[in-house]
PDB file of N, CA and C in Angstrom:
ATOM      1  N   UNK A   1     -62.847  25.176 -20.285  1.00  0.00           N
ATOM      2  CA  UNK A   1     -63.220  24.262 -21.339  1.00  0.00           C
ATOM      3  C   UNK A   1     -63.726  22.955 -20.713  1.00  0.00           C
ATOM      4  N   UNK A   2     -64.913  22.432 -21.165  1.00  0.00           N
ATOM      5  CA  UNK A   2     -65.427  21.118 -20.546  1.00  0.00           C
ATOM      6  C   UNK A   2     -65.027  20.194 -21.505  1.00  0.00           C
ATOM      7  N   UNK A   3     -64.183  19.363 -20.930  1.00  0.00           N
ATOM      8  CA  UNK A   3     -63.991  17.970 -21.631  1.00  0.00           C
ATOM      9  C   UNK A   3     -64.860  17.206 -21.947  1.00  0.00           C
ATOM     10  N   UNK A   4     -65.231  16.428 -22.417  1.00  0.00           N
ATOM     11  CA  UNK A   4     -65.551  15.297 -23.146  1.00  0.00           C
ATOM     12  C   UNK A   4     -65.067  13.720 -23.306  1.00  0.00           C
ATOM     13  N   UNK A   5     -65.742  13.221 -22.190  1.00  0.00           N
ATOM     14  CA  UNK A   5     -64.788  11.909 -22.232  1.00  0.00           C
ATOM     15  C   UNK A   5     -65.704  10.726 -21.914  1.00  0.00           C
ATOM     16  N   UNK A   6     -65.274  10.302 -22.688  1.00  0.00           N
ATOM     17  CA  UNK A   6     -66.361   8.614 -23.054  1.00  0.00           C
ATOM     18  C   UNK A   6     -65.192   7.645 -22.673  1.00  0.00           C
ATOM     19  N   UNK A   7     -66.121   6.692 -22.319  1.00  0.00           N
ATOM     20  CA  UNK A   7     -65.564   5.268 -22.099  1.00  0.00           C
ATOM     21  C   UNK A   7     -66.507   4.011 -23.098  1.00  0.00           C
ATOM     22  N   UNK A   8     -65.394   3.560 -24.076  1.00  0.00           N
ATOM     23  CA  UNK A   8     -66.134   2.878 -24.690  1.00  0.00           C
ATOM     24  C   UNK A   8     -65.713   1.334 -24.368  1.00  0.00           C
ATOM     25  N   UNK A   9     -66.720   0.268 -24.011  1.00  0.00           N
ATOM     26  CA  UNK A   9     -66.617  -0.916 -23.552  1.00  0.00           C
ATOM     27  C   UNK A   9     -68.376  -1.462 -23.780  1.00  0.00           C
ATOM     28  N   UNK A  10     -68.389  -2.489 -24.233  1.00  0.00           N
ATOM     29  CA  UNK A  10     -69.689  -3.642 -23.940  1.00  0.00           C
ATOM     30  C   UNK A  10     -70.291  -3.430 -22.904  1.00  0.00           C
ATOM     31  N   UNK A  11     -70.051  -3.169 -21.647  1.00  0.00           N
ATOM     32  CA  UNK A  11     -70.458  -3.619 -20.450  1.00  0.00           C
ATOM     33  C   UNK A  11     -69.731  -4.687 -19.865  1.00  0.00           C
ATOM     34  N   UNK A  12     -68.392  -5.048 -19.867  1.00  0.00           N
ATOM     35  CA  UNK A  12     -68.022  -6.002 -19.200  1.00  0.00           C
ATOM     36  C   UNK A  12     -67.023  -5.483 -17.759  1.00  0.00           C
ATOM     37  N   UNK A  13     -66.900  -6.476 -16.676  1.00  0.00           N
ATOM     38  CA  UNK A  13     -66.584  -5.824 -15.785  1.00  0.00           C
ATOM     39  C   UNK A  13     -65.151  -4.716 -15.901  1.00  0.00           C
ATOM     40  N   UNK A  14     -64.375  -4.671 -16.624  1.00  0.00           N
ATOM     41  CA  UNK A  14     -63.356  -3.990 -16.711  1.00  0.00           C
ATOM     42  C   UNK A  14     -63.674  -2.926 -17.123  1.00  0.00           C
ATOM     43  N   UNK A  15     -64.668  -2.581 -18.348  1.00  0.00           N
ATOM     44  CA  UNK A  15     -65.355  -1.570 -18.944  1.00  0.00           C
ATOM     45  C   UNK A  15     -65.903  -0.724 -17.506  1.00  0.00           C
ATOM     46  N   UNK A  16     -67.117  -1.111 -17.114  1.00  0.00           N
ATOM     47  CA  UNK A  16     -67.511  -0.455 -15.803  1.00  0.00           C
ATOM     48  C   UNK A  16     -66.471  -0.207 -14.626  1.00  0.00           C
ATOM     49  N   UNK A  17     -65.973  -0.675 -14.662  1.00  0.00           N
ATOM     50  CA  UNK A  17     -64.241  -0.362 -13.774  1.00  0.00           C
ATOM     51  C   UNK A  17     -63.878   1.115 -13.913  1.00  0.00           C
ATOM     52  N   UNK A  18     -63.063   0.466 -15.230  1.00  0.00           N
ATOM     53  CA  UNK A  18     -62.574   1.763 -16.280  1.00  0.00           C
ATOM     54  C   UNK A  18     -63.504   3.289 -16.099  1.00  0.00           C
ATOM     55  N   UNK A  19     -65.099   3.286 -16.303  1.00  0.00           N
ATOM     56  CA  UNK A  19     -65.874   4.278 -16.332  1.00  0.00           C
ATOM     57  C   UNK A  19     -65.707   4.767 -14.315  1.00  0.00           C
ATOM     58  N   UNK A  20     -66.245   3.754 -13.475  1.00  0.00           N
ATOM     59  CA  UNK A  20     -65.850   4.112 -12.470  1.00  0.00           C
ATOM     60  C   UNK A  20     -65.038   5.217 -11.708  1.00  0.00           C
ATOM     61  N   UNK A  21     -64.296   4.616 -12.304  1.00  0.00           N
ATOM     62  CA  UNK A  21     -62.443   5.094 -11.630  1.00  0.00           C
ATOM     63  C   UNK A  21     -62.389   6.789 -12.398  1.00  0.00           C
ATOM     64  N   UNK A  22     -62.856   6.616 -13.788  1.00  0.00           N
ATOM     65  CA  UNK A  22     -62.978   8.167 -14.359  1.00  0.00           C
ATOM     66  C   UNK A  22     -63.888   8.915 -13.661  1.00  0.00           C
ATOM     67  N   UNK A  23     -65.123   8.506 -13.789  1.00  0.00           N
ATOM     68  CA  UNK A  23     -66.018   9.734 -12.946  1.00  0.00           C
ATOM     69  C   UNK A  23     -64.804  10.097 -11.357  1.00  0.00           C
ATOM     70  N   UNK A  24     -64.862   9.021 -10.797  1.00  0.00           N
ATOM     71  CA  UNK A  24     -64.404   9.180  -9.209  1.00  0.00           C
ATOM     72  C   UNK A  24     -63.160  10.671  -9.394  1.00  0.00           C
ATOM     73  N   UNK A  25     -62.144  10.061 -10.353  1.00  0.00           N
ATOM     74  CA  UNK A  25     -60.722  11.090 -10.987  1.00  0.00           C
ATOM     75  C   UNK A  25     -61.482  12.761 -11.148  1.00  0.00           C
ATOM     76  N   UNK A  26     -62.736  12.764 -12.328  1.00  0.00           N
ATOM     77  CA  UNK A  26     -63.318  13.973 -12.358  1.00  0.00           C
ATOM     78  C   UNK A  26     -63.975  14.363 -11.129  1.00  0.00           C
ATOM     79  N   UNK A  27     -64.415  13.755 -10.468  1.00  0.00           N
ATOM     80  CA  UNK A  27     -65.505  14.283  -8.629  1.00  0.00           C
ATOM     81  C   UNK A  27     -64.342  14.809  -8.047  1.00  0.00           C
ATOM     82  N   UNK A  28     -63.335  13.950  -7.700  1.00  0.00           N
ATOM     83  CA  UNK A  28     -62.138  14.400  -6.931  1.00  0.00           C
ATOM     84  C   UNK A  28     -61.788  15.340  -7.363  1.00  0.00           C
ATOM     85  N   UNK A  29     -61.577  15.638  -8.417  1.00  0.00           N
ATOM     86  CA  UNK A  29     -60.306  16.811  -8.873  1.00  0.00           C
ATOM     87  C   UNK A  29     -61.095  18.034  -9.449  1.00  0.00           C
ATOM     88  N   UNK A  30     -61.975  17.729  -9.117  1.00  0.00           N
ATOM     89  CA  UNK A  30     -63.457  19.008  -9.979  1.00  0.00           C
ATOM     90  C   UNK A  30     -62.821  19.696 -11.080  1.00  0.00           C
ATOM     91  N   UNK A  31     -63.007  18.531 -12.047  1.00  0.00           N
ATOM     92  CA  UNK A  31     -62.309  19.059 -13.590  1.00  0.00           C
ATOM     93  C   UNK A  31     -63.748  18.668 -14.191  1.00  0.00           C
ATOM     94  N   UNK A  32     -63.700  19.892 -15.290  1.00  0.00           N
ATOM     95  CA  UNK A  32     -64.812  20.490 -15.596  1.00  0.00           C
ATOM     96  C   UNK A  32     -64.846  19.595 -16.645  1.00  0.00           C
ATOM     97  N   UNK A  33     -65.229  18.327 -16.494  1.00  0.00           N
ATOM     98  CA  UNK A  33     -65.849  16.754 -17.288  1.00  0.00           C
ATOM     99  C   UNK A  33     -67.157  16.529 -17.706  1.00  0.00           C
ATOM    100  N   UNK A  34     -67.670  15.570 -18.612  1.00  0.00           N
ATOM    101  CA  UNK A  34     -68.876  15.244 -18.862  1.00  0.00           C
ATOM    102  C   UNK A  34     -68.148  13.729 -19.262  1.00  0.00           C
ATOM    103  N   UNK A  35     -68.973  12.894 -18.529  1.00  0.00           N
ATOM    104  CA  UNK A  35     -68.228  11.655 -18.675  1.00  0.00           C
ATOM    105  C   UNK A  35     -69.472  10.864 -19.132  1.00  0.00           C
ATOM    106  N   UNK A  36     -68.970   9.928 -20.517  1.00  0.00           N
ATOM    107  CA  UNK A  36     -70.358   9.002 -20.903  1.00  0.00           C
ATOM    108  C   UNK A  36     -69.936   8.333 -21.617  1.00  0.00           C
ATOM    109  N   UNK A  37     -70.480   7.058 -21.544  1.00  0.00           N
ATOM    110  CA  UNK A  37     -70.145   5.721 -21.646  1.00  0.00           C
ATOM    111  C   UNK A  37     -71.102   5.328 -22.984  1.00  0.00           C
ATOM    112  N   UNK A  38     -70.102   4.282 -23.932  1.00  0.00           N
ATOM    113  CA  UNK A  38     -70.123   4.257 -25.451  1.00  0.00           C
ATOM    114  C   UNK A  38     -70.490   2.686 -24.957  1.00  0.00           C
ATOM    115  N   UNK A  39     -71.344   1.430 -25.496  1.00  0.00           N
ATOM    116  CA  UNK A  39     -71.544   0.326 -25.266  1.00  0.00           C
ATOM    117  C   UNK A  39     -72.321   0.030 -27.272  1.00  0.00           C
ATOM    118  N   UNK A  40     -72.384   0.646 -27.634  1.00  0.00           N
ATOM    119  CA  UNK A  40     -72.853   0.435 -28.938  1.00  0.00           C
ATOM    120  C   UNK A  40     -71.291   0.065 -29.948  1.00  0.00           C
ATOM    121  N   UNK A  41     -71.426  -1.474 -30.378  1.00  0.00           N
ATOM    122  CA  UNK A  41     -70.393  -1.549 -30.960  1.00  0.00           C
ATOM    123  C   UNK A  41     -69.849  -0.966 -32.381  1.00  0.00           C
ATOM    124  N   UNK A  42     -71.034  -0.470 -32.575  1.00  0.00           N
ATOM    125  CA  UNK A  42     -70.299   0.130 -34.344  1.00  0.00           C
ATOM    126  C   UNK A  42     -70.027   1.749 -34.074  1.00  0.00           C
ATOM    127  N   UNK A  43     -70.304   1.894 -32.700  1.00  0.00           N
ATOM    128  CA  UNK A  43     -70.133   2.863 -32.591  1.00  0.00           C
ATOM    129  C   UNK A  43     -68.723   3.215 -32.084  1.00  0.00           C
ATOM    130  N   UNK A  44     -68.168   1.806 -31.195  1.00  0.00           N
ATOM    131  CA  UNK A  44     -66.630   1.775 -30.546  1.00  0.00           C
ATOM    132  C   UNK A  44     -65.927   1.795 -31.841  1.00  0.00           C
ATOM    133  N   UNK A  45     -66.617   1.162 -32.881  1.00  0.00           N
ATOM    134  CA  UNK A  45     -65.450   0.794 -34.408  1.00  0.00           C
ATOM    135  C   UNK A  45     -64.977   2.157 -34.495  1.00  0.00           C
ATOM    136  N   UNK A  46     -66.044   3.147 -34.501  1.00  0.00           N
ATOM    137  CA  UNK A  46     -65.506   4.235 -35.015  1.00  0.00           C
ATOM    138  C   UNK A  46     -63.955   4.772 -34.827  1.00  0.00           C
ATOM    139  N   UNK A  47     -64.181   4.129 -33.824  1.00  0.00           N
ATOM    140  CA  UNK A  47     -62.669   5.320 -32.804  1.00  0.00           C
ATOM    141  C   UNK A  47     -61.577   4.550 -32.929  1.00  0.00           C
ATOM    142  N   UNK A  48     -61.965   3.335 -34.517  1.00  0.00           N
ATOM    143  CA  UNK A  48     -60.809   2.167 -34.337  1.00  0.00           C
ATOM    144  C   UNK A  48     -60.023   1.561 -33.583  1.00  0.00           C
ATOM    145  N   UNK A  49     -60.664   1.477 -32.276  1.00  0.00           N
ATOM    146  CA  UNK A  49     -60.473   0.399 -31.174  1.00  0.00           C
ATOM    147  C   UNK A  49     -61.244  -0.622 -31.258  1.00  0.00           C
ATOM    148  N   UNK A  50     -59.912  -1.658 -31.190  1.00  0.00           N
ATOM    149  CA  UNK A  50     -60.097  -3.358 -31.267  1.00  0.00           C
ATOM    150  C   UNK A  50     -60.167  -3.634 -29.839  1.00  0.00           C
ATOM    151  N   UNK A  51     -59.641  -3.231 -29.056  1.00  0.00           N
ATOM    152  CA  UNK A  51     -59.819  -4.080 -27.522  1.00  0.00           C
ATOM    153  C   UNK A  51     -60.589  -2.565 -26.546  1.00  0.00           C
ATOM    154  N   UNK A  52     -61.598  -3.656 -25.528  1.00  0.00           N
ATOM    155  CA  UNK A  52     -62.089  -2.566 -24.887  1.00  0.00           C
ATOM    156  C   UNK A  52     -61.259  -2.874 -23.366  1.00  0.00           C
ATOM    157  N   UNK A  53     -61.674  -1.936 -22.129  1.00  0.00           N
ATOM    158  CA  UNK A  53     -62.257  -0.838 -22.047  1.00  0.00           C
ATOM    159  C   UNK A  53     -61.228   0.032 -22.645  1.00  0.00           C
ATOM    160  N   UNK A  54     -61.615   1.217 -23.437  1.00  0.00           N
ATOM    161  CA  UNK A  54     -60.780   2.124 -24.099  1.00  0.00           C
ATOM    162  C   UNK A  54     -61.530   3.298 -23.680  1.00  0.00           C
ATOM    163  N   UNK A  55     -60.499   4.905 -22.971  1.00  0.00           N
ATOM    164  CA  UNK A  55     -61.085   5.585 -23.046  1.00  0.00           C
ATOM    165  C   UNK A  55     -60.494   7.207 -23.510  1.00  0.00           C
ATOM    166  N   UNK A  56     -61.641   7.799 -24.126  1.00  0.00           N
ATOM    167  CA  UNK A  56     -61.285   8.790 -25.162  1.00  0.00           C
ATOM    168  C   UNK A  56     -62.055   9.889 -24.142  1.00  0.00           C
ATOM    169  N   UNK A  57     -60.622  10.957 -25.049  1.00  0.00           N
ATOM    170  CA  UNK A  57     -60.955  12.489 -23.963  1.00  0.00           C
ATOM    171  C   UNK A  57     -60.959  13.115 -25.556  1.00  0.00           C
ATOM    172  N   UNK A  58     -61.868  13.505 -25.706  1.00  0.00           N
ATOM    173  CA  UNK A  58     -62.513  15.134 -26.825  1.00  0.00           C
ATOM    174  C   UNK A  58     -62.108  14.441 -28.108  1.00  0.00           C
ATOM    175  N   UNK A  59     -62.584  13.469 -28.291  1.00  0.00           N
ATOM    176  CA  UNK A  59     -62.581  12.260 -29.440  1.00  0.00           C
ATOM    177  C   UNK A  59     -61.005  11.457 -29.777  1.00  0.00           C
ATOM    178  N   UNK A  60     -59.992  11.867 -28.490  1.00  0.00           N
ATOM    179  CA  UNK A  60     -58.804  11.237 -28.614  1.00  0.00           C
ATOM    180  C   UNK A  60     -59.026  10.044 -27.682  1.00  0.00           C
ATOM    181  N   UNK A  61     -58.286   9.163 -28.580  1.00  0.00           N
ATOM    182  CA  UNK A  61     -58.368   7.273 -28.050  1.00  0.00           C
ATOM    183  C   UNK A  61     -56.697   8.002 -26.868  1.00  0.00           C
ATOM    184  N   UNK A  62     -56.952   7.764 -25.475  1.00  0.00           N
ATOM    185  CA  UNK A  62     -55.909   7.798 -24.495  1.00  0.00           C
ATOM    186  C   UNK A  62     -55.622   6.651 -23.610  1.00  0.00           C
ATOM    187  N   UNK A  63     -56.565   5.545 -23.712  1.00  0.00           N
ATOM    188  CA  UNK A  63     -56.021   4.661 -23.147  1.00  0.00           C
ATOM    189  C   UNK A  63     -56.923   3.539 -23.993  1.00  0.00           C
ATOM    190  N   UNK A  64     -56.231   2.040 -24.236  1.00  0.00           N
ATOM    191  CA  UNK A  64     -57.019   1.186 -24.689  1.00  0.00           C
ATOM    192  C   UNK A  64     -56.814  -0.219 -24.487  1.00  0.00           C
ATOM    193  N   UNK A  65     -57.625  -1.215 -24.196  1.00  0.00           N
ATOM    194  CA  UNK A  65     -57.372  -2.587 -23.738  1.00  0.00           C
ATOM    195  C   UNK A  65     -57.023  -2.956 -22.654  1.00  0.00           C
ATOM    196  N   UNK A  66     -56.938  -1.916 -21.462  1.00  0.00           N
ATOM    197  CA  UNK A  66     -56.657  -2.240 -20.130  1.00  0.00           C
ATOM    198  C   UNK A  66     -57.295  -0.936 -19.135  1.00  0.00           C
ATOM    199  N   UNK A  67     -57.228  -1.155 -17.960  1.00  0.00           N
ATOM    200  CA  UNK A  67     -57.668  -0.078 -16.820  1.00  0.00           C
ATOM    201  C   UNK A  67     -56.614   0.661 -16.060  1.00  0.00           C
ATOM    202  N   UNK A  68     -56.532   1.709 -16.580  1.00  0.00           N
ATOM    203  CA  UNK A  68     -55.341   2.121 -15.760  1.00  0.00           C
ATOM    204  C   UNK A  68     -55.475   2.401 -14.622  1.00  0.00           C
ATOM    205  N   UNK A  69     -54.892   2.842 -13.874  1.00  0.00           N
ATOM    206  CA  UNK A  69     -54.785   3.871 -12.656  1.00  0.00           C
ATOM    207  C   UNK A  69     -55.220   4.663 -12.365  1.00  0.00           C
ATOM    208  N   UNK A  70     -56.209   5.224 -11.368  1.00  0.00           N
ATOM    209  CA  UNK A  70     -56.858   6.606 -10.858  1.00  0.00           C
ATOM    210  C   UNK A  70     -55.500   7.583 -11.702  1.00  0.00           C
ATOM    211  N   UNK A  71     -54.097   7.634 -10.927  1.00  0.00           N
ATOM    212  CA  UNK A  71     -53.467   8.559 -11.372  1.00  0.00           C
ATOM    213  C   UNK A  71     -52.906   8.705 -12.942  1.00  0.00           C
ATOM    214  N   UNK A  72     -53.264   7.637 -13.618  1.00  0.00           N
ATOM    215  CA  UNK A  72     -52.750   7.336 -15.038  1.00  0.00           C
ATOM    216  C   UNK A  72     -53.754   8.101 -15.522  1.00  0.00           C
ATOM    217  N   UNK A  73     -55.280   7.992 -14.710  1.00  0.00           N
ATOM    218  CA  UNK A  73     -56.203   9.028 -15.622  1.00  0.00           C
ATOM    219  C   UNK A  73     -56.684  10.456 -15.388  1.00  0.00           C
ATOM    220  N   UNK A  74     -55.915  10.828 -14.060  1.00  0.00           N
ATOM    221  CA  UNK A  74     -55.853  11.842 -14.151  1.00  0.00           C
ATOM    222  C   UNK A  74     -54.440  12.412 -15.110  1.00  0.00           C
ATOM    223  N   UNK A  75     -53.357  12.055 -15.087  1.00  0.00           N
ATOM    224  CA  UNK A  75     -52.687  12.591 -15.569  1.00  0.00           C
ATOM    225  C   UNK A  75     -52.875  12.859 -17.319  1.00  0.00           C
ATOM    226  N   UNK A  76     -53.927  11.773 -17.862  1.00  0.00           N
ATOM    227  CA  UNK A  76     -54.430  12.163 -18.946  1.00  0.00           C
ATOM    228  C   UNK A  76     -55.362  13.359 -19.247  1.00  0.00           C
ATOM    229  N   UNK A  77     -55.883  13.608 -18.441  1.00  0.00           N
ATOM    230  CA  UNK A  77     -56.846  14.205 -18.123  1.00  0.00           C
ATOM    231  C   UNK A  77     -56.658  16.165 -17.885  1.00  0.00           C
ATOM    232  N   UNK A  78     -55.115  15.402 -17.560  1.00  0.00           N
ATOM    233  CA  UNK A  78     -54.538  17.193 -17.126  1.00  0.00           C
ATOM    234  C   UNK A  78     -53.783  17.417 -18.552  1.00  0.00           C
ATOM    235  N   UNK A  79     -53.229  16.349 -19.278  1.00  0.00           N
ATOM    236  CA  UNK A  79     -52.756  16.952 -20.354  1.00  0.00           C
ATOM    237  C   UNK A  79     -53.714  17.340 -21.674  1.00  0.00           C
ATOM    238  N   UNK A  80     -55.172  16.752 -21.253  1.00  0.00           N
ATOM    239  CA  UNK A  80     -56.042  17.229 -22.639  1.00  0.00           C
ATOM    240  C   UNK A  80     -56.207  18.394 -22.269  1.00  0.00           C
ATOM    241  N   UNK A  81     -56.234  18.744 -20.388  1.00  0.00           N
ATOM    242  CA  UNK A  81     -56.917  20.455 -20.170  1.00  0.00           C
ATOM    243  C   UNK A  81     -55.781  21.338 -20.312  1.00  0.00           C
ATOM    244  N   UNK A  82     -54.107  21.081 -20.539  1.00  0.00           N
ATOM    245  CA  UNK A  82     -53.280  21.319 -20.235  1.00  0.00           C
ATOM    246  C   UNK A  82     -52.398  21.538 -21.702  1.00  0.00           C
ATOM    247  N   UNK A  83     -53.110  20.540 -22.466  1.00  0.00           N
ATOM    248  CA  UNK A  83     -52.281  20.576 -24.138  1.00  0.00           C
ATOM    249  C   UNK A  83     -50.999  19.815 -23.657  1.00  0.00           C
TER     250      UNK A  83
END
């Protein structure tokens, strides 16, 4: 199953951080990802996130208003492929 995972943020440096650190998590761990980045704001409303960088795996909000950890996002990452 290929995930689906957006990072939605403006473009501010934490946002590009945030997207960063995900691709790097999917290259490393060759999890079968499509990673793409949301910067349209009525489009972040959707996912009713108020603070960015926020990022969503297969339209679930999993992290929001801060950058986690390489391993904080993989471990998200294993429980969307993992249930």
């Amino acid at each position: 199953m290929t995930l689906d995972i957006k990072v939605l943020g403006t473009g501010c440096p934490k946002c590009k951080t945030l997207e960063n650190l995900t691709r790097e998590v999917v290259q490393e761990n060759n999890f079968d990802a499509i990673v793409g980045k949301v910067e349209d704001i009525m489009e972040i409303m959707t996912y009713k996130v108020l603070s960015t960088p926020a990022l969503v795996i297969n339209n679930q909000v999993v992290v929001k208003g801060m950058v986690p950890s390489k391993e904080e996002i993989k471990k998200q990452i294993e429980k969307a492929l993992h249930g």
